[in-house]
Protein backbone atom coordinates (compact mmCIF):
# COMPACT_ATOMS: atom_id res chain seq x y z
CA UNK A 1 -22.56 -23.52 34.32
CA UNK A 2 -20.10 -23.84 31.52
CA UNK A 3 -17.35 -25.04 33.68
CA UNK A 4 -19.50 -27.94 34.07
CA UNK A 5 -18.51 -30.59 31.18
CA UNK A 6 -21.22 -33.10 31.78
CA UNK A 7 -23.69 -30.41 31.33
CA UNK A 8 -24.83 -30.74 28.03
CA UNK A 9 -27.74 -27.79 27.71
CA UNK A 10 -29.71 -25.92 30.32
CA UNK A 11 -33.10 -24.31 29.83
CA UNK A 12 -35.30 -22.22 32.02
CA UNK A 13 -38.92 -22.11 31.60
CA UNK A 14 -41.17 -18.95 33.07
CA UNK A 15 -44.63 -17.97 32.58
CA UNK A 16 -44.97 -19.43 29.12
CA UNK A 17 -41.10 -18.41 27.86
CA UNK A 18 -38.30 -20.68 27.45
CA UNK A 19 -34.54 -19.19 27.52
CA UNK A 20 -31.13 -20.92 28.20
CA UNK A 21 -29.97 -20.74 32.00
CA UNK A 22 -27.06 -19.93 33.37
CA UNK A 23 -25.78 -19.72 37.09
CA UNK A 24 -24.88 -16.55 37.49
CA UNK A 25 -28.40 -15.50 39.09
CA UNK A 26 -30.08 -17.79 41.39
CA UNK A 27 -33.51 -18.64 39.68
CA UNK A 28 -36.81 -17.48 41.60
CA UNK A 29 -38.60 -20.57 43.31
CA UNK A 30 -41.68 -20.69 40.32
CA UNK A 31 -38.98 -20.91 37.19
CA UNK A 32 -38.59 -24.42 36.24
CA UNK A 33 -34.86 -25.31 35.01
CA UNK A 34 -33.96 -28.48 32.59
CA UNK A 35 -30.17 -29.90 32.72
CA UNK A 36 -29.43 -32.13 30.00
CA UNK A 37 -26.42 -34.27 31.13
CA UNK A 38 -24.10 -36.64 29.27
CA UNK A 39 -23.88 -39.23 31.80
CA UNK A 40 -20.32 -40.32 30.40
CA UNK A 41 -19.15 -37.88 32.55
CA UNK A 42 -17.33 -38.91 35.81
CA UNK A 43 -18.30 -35.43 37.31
CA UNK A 44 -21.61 -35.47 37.01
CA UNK A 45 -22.34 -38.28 39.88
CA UNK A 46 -20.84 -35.92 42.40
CA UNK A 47 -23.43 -32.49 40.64
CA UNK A 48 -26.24 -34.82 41.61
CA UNK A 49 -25.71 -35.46 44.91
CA UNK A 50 -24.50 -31.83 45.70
CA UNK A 51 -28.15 -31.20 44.38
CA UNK A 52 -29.66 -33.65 46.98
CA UNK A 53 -30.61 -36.42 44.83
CA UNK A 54 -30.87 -39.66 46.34
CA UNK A 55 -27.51 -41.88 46.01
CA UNK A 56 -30.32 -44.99 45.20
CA UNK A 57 -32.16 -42.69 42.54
CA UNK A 58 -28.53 -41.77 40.77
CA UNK A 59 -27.42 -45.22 40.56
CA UNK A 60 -30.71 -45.75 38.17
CA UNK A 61 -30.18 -42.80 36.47
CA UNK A 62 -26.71 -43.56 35.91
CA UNK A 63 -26.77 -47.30 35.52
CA UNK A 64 -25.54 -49.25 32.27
CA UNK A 65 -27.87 -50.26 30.52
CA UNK A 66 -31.55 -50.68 32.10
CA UNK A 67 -35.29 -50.93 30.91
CA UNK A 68 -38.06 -48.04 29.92
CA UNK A 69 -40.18 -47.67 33.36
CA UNK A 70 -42.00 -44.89 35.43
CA UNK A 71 -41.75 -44.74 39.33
CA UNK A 72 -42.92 -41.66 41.54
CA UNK A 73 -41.48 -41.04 44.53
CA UNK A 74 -43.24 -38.65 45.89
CA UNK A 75 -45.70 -35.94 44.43
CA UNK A 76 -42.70 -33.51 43.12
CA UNK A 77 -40.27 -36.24 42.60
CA UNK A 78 -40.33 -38.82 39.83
CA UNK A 79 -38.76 -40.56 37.28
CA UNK A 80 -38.78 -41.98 33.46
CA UNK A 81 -36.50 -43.80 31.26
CA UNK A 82 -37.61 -44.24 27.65
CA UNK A 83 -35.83 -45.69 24.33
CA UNK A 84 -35.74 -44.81 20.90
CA UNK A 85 -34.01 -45.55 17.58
CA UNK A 86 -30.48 -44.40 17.69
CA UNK A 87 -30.28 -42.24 14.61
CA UNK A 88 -26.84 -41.42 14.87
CA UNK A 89 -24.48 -41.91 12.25
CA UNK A 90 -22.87 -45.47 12.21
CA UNK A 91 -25.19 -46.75 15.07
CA UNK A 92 -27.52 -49.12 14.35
CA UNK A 93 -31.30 -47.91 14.63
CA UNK A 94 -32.65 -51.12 16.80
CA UNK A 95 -29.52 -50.34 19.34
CA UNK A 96 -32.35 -48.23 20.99
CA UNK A 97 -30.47 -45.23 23.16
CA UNK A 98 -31.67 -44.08 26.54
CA UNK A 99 -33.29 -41.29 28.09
CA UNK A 100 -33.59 -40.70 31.39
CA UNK A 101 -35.76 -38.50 32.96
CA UNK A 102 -35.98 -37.18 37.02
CA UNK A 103 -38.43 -34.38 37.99
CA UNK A 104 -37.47 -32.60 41.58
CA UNK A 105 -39.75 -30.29 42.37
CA UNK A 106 -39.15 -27.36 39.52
CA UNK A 107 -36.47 -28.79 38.11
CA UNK A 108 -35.87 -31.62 35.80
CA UNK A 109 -32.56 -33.41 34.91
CA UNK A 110 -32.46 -35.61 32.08
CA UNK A 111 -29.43 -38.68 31.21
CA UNK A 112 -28.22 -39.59 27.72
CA UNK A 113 -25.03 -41.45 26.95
CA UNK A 114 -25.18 -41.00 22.95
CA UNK A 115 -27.28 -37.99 21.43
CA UNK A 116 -30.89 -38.61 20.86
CA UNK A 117 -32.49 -36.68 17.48
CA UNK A 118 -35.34 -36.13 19.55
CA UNK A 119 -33.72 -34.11 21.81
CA UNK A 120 -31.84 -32.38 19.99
CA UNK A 121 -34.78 -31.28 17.70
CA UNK A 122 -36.57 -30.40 21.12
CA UNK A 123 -33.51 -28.12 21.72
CA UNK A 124 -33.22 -26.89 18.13
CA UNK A 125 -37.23 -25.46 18.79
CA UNK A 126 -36.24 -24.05 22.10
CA UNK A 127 -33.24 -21.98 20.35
CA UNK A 128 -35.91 -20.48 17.78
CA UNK A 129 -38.33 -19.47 20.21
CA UNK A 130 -41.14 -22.38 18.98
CA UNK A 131 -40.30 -25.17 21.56
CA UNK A 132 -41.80 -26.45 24.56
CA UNK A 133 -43.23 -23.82 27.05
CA UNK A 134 -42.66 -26.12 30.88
CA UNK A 135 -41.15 -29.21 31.64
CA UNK A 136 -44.21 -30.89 31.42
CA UNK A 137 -44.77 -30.09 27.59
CA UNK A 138 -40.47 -30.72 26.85
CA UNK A 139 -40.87 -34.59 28.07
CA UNK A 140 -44.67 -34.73 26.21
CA UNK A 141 -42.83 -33.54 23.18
CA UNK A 142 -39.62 -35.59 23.30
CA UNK A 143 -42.21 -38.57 23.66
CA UNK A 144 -43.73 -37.61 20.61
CA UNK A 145 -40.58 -36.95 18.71
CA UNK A 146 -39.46 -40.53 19.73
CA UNK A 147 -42.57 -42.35 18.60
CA UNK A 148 -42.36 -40.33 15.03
CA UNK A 149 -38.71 -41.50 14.73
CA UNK A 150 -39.61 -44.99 15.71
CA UNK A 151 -42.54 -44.94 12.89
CA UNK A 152 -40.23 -43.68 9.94
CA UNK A 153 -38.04 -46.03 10.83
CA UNK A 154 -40.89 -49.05 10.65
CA UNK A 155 -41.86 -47.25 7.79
CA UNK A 156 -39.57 -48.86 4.95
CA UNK A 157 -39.81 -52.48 7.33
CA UNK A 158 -43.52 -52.70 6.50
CA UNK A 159 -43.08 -51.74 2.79
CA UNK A 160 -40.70 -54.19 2.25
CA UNK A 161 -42.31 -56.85 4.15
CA UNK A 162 -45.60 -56.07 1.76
CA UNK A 163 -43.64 -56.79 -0.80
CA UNK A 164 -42.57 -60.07 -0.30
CA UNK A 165 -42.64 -62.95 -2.40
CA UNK A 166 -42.49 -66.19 -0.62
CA UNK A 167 -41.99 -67.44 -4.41
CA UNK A 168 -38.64 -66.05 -4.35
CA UNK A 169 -36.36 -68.69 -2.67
CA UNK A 170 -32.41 -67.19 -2.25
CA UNK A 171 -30.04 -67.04 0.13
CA UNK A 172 -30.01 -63.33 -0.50
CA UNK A 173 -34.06 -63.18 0.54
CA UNK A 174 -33.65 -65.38 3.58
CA UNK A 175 -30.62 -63.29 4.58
CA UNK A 176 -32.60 -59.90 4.36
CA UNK A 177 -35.90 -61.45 6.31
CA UNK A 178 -33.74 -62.90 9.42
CA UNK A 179 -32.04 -59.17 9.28
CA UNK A 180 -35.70 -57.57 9.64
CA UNK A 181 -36.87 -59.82 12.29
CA UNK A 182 -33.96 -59.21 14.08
CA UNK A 183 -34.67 -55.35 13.76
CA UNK A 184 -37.82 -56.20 15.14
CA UNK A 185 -37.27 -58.40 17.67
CA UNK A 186 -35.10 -55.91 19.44
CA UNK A 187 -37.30 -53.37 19.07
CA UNK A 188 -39.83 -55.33 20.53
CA UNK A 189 -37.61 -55.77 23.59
CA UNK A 190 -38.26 -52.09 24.66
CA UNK A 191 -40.73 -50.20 23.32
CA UNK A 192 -43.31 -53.33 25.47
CA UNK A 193 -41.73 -52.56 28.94
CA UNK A 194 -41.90 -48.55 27.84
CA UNK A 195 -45.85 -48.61 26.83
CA UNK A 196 -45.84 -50.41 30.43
CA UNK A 197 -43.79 -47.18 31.64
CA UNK A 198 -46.21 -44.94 29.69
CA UNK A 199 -49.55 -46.78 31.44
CA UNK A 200 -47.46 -46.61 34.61
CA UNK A 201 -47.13 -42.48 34.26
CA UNK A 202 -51.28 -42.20 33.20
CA UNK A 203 -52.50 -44.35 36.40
CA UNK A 204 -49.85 -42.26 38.54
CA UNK A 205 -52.34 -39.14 37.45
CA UNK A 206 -49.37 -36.20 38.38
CA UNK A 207 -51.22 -33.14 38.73
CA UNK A 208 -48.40 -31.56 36.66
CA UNK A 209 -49.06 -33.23 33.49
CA UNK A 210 -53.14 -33.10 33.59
CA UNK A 211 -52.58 -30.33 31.24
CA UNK A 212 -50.61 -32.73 28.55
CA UNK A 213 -53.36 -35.84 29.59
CA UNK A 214 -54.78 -35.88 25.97
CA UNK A 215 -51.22 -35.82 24.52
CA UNK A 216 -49.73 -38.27 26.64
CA UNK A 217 -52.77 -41.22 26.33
CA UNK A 218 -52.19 -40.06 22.52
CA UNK A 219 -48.36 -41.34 22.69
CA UNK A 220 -49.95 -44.51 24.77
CA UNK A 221 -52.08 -45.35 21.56
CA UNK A 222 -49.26 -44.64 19.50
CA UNK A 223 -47.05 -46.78 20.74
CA UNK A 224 -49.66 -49.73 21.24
CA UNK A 225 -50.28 -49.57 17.20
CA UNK A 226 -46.71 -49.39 16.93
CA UNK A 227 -46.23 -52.29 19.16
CA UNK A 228 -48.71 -54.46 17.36
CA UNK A 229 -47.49 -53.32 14.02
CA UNK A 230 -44.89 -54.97 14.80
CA UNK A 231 -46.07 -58.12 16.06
CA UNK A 232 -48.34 -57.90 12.76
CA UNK A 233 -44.76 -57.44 11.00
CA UNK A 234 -43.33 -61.00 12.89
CA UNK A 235 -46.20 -62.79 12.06
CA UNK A 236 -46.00 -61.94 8.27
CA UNK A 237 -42.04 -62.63 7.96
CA UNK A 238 -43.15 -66.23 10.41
CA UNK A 239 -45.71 -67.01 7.55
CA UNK A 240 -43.35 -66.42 4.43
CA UNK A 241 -40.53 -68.12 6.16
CA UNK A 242 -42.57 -71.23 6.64
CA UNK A 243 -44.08 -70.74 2.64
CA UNK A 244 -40.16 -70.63 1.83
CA UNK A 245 -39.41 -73.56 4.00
CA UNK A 246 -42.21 -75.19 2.62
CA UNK A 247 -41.33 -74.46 -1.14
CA UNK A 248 -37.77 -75.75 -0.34
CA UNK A 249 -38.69 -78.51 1.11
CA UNK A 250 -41.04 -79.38 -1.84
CA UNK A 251 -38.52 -78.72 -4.48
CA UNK A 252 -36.00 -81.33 -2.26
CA UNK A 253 -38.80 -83.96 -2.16
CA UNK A 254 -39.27 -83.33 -5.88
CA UNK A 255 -35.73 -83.92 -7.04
CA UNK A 256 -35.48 -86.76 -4.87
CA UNK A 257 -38.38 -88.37 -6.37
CA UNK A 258 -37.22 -87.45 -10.11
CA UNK A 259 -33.47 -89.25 -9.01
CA UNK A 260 -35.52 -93.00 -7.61
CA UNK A 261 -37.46 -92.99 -10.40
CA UNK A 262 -34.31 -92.47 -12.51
CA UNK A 263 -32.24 -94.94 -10.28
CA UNK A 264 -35.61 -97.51 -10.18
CA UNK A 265 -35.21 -96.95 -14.22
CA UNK A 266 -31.54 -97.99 -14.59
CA UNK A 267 -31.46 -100.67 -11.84
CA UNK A 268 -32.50 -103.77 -14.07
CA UNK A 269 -30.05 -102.28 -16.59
CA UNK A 270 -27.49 -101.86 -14.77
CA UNK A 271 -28.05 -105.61 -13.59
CA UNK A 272 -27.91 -106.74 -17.23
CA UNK A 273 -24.82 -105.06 -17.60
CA UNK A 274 -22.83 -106.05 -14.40
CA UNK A 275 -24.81 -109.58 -15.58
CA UNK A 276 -23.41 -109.88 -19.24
CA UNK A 277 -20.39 -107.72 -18.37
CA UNK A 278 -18.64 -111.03 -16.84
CA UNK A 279 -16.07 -112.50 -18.12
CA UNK A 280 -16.31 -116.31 -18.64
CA UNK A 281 -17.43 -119.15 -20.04
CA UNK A 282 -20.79 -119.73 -21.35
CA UNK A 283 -22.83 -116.15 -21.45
CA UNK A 284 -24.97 -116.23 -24.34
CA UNK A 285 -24.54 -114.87 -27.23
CA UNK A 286 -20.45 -114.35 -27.35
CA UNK A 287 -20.01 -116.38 -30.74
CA UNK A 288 -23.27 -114.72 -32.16
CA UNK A 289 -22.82 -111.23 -33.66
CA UNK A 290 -25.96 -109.63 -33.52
CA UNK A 291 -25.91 -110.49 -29.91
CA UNK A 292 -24.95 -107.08 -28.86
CA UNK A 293 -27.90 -105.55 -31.02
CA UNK A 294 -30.12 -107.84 -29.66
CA UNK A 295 -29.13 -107.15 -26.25
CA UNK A 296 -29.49 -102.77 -26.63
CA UNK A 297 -32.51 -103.55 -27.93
CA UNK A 298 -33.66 -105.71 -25.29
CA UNK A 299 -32.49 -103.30 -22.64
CA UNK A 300 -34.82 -100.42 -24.50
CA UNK A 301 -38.14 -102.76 -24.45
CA UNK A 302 -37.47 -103.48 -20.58
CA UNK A 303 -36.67 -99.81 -19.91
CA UNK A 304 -39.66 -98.46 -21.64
CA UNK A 305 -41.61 -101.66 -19.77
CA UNK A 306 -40.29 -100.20 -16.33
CA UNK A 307 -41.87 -96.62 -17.64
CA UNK A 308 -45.19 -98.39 -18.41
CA UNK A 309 -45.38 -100.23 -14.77
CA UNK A 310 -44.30 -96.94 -13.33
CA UNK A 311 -47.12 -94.28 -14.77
CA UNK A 312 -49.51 -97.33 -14.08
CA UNK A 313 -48.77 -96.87 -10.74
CA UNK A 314 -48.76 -93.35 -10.59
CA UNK A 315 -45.25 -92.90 -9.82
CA UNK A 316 -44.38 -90.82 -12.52
């Protein structure tokens, strides 16, 4: 097996023990056998078919980029892509990575391009002895490792979205909430079509997993909070942004008022000005000096007189 580079892991599950497999003895027809595969590698197209896989069923499993779903094929042959956070260091959580899962008969091959936590926590409890005891019970518990890691990761979103003040009006505060719904948004995008996957895997009723039944509908309610968590989490950021946008808009109307009543203020003055502030012949009193007193002091009687009209009418 090691000359195999795609292979990423292989584990071999027999009467309620788990050990790592290797080739070098054939395994007997009861021992079930998970490959974990890095399906970056060019190599491991040609593995799959020498196993007699399907060329339609590899080009799924293999395929860029497609959505969480559940189809059986026939009662030992089926398959399961899921999604969850991508943990991995530099990756951004909401770029969800993909699993993808194919039982034949005893044996179960599973596709990931980039390492999944989950997995490799499932792996980590295999190596001490305290992991999964049959295929069935390894995909039950990676589901259940990748709904945990999906709720820590909501974890701090919902905190912070309790938090918020739709008083607080910054660039800074819109910024973060169009970051979060983002987030959410794409999360949104896959964990719906995988609790479709998930309903899709309880109606099939497998024989193999009756044992993990309570488990799996578990995972189903799990991710159905999770799901409207997060459309709980929309709504909230939906109603603060429209508070902000309101309170914005409010503070705009505001200031314009304040700036016509200021301009309505100033416009018979600055009439009187531009008025007296020509140049020729005959404007009243030029040979009088008092005229200018007269004149400020005219301008404050009709400016306080503008006030007057103004609060009469409710304007200010």
């Amino acid at each position: 097996m090691h000359n195999k580079a795609f292979l990423i892991d292989a584990w071999q599950f027999h009467e309620g023990k788990a050990q790592r497999y290797s080739a070098e003895h054939a395994p007997a027809a009861d021992v079930q056998i998970w490959y974990h595969c890095d399906r970056n590698d060019k190599g491991l197209t040609a593995w799959l078919q020498s196993e007699g896989i399907d060329h339609g069923i590899i080009s799924t499993l293999l395929a860029e980029d497609t959505r969480p779903r559940f189809q059986q094929f026939d009662d030992g042959e089926s398959m399961l892509i899921v999604r969850g956070v991508n943990l991995n260091e530099g990756s951004e959580p909401d770029d969800m990575l993909s699993i993808r899962f194919l039982f034949v008969g005893n044996r179960l091959y599973s596709m990931r391009r980039v390492p999944s936590k989950a997995v490799t926590g499932v792996r980590e409890l295999l190596a001490t002895g305290q992991g999964p005891k049959s295929l069935e019970e390894l995909i039950t518990t990676i589901i259940e490792q990748l709904h945990m890691r999906i709720e820590n990761f909501l974890d701090p979103i919902e905190d912070f979205i309790d938090e918020l003040d739709s008083d607080v009006v910054n660039s800074k505060r819109i910024q973060e909430l169009n970051d979060v719904k983002r987030r959410l948004l794409k999360l949104n995008r896959f964990l719906k079509p995988q609790s479709y996957a998930l309903d899709a895997l309880h109606k099939a009723n497998l024989s193999r997993f009756k044992k993990f039944k309570v488990r799996l509908d578990h995972q189903r309610d799990t991710l159905l909070r999770i799901l409207e968590g997060i459309e709980f989490d929309l709504a909230q950021i939906n109603l603060v942004s429209e508070s902000m946008q309101q309170i914005t808009a409010d503070r705009m109307n505001r200031n314009t008022y304040m700036l016509s009543v200021i301009a309505g203020v100033f416009l018979p003055l600055g009439f009187l000005t531009g008025l007296f502030g020509i140049n020729i012949g005959g404007m009243p009193g030029v040979e009088n000096g008092d005229a200018f007193t007269i004149f400020c002091i005219a301008m404050g009687i009709i400016s306080a007189g503008v006030l007057l009209v103004f609060r009469r009418l409710k304007f200010v």
